[in-house]
PDB file of N, CA and C in Angstrom:
ATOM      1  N   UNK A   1      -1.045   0.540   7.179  1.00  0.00           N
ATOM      2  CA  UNK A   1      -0.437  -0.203   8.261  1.00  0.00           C
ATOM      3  C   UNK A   1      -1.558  -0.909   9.030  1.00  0.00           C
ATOM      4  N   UNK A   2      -1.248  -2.341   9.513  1.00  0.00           N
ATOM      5  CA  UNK A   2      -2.208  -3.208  10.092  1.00  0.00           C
ATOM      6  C   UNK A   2      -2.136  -2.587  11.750  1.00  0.00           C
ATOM      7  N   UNK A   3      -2.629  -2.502  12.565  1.00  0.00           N
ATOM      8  CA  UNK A   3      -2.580  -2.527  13.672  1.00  0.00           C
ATOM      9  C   UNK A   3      -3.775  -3.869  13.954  1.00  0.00           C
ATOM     10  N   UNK A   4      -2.780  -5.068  15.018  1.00  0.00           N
ATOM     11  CA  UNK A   4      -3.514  -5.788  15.953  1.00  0.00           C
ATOM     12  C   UNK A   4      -3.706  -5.624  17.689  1.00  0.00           C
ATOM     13  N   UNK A   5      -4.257  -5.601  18.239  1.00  0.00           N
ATOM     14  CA  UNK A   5      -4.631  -5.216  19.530  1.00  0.00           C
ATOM     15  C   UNK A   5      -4.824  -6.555  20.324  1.00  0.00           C
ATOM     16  N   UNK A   6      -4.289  -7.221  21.413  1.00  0.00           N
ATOM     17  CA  UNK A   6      -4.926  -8.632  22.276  1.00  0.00           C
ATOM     18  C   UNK A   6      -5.135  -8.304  23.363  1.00  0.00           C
ATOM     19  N   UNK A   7      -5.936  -9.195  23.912  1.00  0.00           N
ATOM     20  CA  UNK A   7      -6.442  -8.793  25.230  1.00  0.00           C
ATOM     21  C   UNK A   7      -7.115  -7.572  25.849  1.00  0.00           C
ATOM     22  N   UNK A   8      -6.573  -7.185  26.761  1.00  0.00           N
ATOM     23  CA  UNK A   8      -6.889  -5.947  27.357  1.00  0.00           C
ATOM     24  C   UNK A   8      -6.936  -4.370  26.926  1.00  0.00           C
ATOM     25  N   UNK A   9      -6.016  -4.582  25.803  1.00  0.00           N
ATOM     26  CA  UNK A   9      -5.960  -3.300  24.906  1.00  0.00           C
ATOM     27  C   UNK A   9      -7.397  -3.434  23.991  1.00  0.00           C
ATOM     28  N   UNK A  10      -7.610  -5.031  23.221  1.00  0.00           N
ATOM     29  CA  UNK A  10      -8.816  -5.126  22.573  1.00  0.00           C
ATOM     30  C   UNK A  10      -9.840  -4.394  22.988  1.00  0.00           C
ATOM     31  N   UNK A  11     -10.085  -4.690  24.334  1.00  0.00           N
ATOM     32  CA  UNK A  11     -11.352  -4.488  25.211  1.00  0.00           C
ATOM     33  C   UNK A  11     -11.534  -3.557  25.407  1.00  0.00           C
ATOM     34  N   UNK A  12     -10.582  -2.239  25.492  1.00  0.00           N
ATOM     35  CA  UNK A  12     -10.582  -1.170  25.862  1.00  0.00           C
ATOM     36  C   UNK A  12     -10.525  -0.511  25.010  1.00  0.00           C
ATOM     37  N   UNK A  13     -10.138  -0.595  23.313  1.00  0.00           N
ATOM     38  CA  UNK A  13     -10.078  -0.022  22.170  1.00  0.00           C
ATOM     39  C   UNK A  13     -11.337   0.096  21.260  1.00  0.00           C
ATOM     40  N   UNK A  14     -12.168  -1.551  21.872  1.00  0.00           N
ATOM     41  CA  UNK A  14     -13.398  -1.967  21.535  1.00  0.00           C
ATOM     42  C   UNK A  14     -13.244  -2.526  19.515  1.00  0.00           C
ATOM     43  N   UNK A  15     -11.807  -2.838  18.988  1.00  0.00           N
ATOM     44  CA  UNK A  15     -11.363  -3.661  18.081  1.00  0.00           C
ATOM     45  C   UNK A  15     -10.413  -4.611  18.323  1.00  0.00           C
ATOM     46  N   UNK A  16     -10.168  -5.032  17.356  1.00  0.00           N
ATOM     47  CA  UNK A  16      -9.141  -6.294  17.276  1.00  0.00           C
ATOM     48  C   UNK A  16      -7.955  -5.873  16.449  1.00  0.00           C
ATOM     49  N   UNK A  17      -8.407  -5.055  15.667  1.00  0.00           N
ATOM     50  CA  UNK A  17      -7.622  -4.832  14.567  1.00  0.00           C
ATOM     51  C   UNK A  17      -8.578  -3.587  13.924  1.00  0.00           C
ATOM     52  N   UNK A  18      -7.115  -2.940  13.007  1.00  0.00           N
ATOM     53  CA  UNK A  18      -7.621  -1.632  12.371  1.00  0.00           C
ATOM     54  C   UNK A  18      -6.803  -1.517  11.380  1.00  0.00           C
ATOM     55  N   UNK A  19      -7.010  -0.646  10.724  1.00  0.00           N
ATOM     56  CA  UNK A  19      -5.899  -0.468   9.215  1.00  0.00           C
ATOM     57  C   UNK A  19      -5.551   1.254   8.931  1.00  0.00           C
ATOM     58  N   UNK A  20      -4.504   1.440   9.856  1.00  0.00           N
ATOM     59  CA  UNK A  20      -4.567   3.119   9.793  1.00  0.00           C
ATOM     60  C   UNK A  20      -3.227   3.507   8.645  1.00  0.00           C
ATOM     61  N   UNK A  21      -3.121   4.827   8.635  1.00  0.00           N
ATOM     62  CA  UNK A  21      -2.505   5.492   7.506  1.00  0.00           C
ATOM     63  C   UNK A  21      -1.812   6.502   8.506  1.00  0.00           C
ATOM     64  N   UNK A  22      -0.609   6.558   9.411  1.00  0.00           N
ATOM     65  CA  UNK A  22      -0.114   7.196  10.257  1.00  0.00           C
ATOM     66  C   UNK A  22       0.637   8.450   9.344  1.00  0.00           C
ATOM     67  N   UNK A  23       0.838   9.674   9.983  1.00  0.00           N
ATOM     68  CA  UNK A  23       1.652  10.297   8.801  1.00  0.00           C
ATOM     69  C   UNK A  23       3.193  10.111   9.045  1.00  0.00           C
ATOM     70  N   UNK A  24       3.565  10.330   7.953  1.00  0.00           N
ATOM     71  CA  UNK A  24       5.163   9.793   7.107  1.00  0.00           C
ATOM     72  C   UNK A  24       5.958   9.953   8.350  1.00  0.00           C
ATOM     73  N   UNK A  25       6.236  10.926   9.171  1.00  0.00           N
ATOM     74  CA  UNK A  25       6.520  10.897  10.566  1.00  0.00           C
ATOM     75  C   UNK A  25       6.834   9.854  11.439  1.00  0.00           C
ATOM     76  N   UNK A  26       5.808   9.463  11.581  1.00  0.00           N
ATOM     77  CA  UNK A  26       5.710   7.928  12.475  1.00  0.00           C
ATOM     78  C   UNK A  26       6.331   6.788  12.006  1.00  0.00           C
ATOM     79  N   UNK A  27       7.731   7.118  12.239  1.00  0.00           N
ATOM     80  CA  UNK A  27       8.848   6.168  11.887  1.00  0.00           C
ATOM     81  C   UNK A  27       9.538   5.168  12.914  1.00  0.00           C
ATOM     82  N   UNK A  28       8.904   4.631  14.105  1.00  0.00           N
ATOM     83  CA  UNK A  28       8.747   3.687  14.692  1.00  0.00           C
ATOM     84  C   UNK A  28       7.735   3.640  15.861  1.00  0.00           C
ATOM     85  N   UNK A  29       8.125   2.429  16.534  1.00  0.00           N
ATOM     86  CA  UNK A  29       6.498   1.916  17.381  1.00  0.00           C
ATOM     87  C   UNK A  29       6.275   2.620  18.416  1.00  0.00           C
ATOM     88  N   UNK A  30       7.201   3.431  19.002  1.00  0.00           N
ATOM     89  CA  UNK A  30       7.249   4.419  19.793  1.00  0.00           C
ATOM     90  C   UNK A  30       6.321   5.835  19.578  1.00  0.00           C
ATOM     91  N   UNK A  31       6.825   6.385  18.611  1.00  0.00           N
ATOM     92  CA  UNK A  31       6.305   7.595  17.947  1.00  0.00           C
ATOM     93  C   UNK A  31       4.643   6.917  17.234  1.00  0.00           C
ATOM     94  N   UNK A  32       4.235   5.929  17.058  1.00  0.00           N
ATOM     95  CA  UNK A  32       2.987   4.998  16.567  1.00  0.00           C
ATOM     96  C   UNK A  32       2.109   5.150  17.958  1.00  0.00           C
ATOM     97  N   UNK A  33       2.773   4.788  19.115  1.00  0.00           N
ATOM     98  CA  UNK A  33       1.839   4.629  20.220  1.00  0.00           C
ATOM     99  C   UNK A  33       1.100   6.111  20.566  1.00  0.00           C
ATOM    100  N   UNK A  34       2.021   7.213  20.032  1.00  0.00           N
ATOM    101  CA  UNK A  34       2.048   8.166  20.601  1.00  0.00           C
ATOM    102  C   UNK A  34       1.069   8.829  20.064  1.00  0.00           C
ATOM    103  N   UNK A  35       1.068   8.588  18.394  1.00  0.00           N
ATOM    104  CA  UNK A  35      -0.294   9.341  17.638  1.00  0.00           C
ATOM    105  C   UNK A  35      -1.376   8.435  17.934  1.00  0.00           C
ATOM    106  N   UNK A  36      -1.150   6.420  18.313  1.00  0.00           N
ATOM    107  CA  UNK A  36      -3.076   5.978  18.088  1.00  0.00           C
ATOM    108  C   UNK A  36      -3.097   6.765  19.869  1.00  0.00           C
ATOM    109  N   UNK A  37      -2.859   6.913  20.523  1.00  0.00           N
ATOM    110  CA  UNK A  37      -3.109   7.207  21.951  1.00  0.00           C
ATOM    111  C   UNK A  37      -4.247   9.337  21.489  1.00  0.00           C
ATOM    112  N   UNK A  38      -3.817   9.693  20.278  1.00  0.00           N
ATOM    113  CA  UNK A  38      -4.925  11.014  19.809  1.00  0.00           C
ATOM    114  C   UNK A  38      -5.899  10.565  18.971  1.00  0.00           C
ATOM    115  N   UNK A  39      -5.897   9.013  18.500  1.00  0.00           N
ATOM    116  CA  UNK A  39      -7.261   8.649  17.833  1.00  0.00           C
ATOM    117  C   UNK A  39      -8.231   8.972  18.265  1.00  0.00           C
ATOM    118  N   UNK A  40      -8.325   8.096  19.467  1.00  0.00           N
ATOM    119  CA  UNK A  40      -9.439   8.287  20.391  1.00  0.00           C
ATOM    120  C   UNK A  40      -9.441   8.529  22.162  1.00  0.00           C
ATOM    121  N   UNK A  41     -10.504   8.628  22.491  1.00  0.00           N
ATOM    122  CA  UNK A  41     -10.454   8.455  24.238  1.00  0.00           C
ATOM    123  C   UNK A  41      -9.678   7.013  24.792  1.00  0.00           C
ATOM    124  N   UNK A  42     -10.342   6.329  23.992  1.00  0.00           N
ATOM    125  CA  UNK A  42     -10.547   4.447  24.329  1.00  0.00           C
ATOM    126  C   UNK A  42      -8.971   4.518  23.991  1.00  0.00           C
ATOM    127  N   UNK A  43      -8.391   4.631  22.936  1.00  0.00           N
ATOM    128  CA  UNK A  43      -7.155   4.419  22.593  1.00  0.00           C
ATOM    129  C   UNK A  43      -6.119   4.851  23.846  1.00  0.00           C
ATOM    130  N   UNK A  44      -6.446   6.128  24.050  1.00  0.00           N
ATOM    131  CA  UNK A  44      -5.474   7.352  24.922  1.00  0.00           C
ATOM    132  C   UNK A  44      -5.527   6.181  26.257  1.00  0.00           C
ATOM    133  N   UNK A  45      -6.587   6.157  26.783  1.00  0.00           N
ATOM    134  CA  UNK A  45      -6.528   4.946  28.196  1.00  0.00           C
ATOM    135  C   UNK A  45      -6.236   3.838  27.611  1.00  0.00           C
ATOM    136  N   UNK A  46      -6.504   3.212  26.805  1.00  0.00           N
ATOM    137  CA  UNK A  46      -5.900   1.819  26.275  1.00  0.00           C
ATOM    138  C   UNK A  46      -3.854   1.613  26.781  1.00  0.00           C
ATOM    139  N   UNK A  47      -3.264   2.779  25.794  1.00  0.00           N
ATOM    140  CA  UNK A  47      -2.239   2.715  25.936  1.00  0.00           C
ATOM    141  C   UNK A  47      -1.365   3.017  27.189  1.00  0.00           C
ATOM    142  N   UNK A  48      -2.051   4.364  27.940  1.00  0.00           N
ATOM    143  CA  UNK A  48      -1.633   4.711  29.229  1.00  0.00           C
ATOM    144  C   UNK A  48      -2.112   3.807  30.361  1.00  0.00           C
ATOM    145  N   UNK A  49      -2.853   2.872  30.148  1.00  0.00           N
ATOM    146  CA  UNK A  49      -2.749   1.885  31.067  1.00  0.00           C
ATOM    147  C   UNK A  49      -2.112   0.548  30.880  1.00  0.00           C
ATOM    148  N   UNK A  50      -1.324   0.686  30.209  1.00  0.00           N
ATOM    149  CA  UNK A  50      -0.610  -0.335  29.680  1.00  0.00           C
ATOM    150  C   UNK A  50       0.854  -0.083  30.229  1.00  0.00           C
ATOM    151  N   UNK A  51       1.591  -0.169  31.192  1.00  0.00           N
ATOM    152  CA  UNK A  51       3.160   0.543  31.080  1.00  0.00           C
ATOM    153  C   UNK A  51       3.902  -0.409  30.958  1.00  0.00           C
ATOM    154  N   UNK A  52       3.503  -2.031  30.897  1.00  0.00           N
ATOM    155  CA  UNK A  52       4.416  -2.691  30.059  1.00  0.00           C
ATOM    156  C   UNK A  52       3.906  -3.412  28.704  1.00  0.00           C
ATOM    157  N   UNK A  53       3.888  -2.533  27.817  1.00  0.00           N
ATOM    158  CA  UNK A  53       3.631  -3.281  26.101  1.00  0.00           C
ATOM    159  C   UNK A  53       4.138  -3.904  25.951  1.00  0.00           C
ATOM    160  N   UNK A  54       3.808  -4.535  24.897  1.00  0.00           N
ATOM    161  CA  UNK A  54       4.713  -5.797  24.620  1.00  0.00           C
ATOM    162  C   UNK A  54       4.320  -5.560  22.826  1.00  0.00           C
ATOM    163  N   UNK A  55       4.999  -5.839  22.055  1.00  0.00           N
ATOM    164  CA  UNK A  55       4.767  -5.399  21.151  1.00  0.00           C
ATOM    165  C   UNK A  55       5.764  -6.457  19.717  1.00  0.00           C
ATOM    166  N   UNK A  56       4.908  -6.482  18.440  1.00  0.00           N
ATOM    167  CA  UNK A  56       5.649  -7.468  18.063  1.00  0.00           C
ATOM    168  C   UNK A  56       4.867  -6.546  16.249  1.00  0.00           C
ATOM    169  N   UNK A  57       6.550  -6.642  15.302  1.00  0.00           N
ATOM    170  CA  UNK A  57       6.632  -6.063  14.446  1.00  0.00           C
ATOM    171  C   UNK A  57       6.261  -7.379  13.251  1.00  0.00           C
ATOM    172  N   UNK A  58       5.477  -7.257  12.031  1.00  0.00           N
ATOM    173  CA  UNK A  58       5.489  -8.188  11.167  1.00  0.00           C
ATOM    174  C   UNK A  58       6.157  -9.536  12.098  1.00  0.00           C
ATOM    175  N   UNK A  59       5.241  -9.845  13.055  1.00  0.00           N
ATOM    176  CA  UNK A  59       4.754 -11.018  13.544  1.00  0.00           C
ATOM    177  C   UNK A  59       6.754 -11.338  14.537  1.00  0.00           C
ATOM    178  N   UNK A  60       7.168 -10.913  14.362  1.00  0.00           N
ATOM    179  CA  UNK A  60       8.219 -10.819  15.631  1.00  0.00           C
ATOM    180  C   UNK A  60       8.621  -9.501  16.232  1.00  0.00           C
ATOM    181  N   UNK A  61       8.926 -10.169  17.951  1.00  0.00           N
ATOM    182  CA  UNK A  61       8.739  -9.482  18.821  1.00  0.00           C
ATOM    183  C   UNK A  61       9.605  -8.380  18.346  1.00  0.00           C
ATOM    184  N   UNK A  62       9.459  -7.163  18.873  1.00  0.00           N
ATOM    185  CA  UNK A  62      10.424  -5.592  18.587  1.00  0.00           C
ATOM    186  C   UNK A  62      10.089  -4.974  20.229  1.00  0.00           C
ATOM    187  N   UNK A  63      11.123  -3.851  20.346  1.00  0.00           N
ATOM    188  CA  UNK A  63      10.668  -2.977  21.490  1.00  0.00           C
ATOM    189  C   UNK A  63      10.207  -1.688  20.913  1.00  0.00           C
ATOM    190  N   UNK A  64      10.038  -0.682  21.512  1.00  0.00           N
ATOM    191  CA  UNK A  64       9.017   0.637  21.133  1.00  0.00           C
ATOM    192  C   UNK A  64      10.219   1.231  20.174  1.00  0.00           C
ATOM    193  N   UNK A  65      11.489   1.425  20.416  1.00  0.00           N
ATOM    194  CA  UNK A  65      12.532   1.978  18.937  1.00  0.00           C
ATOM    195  C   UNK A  65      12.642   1.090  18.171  1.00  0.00           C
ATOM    196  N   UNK A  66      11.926   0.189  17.680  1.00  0.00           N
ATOM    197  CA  UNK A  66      11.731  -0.850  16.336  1.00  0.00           C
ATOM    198  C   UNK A  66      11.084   0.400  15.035  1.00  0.00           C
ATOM    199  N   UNK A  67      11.512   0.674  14.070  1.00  0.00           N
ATOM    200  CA  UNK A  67      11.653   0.945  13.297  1.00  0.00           C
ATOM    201  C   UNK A  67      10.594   0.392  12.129  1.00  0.00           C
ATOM    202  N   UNK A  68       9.753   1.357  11.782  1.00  0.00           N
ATOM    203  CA  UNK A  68       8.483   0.558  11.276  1.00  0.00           C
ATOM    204  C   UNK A  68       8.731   1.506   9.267  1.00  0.00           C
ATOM    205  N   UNK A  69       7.612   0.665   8.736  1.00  0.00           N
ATOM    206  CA  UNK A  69       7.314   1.334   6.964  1.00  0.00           C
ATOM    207  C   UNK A  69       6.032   1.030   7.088  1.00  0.00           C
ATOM    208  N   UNK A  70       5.382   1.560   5.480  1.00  0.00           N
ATOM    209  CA  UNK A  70       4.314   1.557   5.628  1.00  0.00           C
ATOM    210  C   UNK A  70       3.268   0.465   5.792  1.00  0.00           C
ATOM    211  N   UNK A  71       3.723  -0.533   5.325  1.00  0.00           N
ATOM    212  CA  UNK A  71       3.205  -1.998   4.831  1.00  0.00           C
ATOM    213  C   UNK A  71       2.855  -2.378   6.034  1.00  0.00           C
ATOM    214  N   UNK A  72       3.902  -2.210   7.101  1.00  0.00           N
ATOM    215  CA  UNK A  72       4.066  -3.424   8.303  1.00  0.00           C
ATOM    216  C   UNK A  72       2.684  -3.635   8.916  1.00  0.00           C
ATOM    217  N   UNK A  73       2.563  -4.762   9.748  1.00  0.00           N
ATOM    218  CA  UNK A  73       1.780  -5.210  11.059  1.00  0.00           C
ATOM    219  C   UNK A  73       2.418  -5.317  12.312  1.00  0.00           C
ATOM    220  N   UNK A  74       2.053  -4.457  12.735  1.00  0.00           N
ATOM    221  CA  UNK A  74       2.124  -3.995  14.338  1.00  0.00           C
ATOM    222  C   UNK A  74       1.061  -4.568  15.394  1.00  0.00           C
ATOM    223  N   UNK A  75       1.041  -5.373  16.427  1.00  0.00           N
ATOM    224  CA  UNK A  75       0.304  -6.151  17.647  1.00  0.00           C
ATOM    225  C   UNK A  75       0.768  -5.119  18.663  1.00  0.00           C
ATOM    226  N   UNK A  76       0.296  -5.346  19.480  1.00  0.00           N
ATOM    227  CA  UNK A  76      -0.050  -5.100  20.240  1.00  0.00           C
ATOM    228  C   UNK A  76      -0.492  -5.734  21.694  1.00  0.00           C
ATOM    229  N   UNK A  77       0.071  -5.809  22.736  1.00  0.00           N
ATOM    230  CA  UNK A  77      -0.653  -6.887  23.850  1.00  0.00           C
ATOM    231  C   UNK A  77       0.287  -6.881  25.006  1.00  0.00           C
ATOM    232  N   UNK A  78      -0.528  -6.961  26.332  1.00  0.00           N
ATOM    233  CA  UNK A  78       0.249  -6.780  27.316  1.00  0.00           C
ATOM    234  C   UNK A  78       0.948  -7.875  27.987  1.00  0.00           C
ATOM    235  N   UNK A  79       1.696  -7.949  28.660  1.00  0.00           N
ATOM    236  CA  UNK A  79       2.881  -8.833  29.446  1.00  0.00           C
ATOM    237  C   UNK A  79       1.541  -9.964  29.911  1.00  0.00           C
ATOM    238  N   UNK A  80       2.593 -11.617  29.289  1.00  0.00           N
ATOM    239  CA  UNK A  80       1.647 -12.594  29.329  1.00  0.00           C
ATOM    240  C   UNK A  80       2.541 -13.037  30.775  1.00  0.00           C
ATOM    241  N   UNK A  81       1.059 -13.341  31.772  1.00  0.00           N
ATOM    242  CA  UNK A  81       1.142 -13.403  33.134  1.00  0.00           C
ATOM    243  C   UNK A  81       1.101 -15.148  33.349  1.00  0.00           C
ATOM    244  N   UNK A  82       1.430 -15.581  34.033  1.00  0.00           N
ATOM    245  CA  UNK A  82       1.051 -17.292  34.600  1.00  0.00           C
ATOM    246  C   UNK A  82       0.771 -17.481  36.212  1.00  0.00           C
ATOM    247  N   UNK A  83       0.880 -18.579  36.603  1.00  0.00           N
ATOM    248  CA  UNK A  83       0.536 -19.114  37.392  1.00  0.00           C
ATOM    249  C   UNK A  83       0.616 -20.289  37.752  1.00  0.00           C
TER     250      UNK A  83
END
């Protein structure tokens, strides 16, 4: 599984992207956030400072009960702000 990361999650994950192997379990983006958040430190604050994800499945948008397989690409990135 692809994981992409933008912005602020990047910075704080210290990648862009990764290519993990979640176990068979992790059957959507919900239950996904929940194991990369035990990867690492960087990850665990990455995600818990994030409380609105935004999140987008094989390149369209999904919410956290989006329903993932093994293949997919999963992003990652927080609420785009303006002005």
């Amino acid at each position: 599984m692809k994981i992409v990361y933008f912005a602020g999650l990047r910075r704080r994950i210290g990648v862009g992207e990764e290519i993990v192997e979640p176990p068979a379990a992790i059957n959507s983006v919900e239950a996904l956030v929940a194991w990369l958040k035990t990867r690492s430190p960087a990850h665990k604050s990455a995600f818990e400072g994030c409380s609105k994800l935004m999140v987008a499945v094989n390149q369209e948008y999904a919410d956290l009960n989006a329903k993932l397989a093994a293949g997919d690409e999963v992003a990652f990135f927080p609420p785009v702000t303006g002005g």
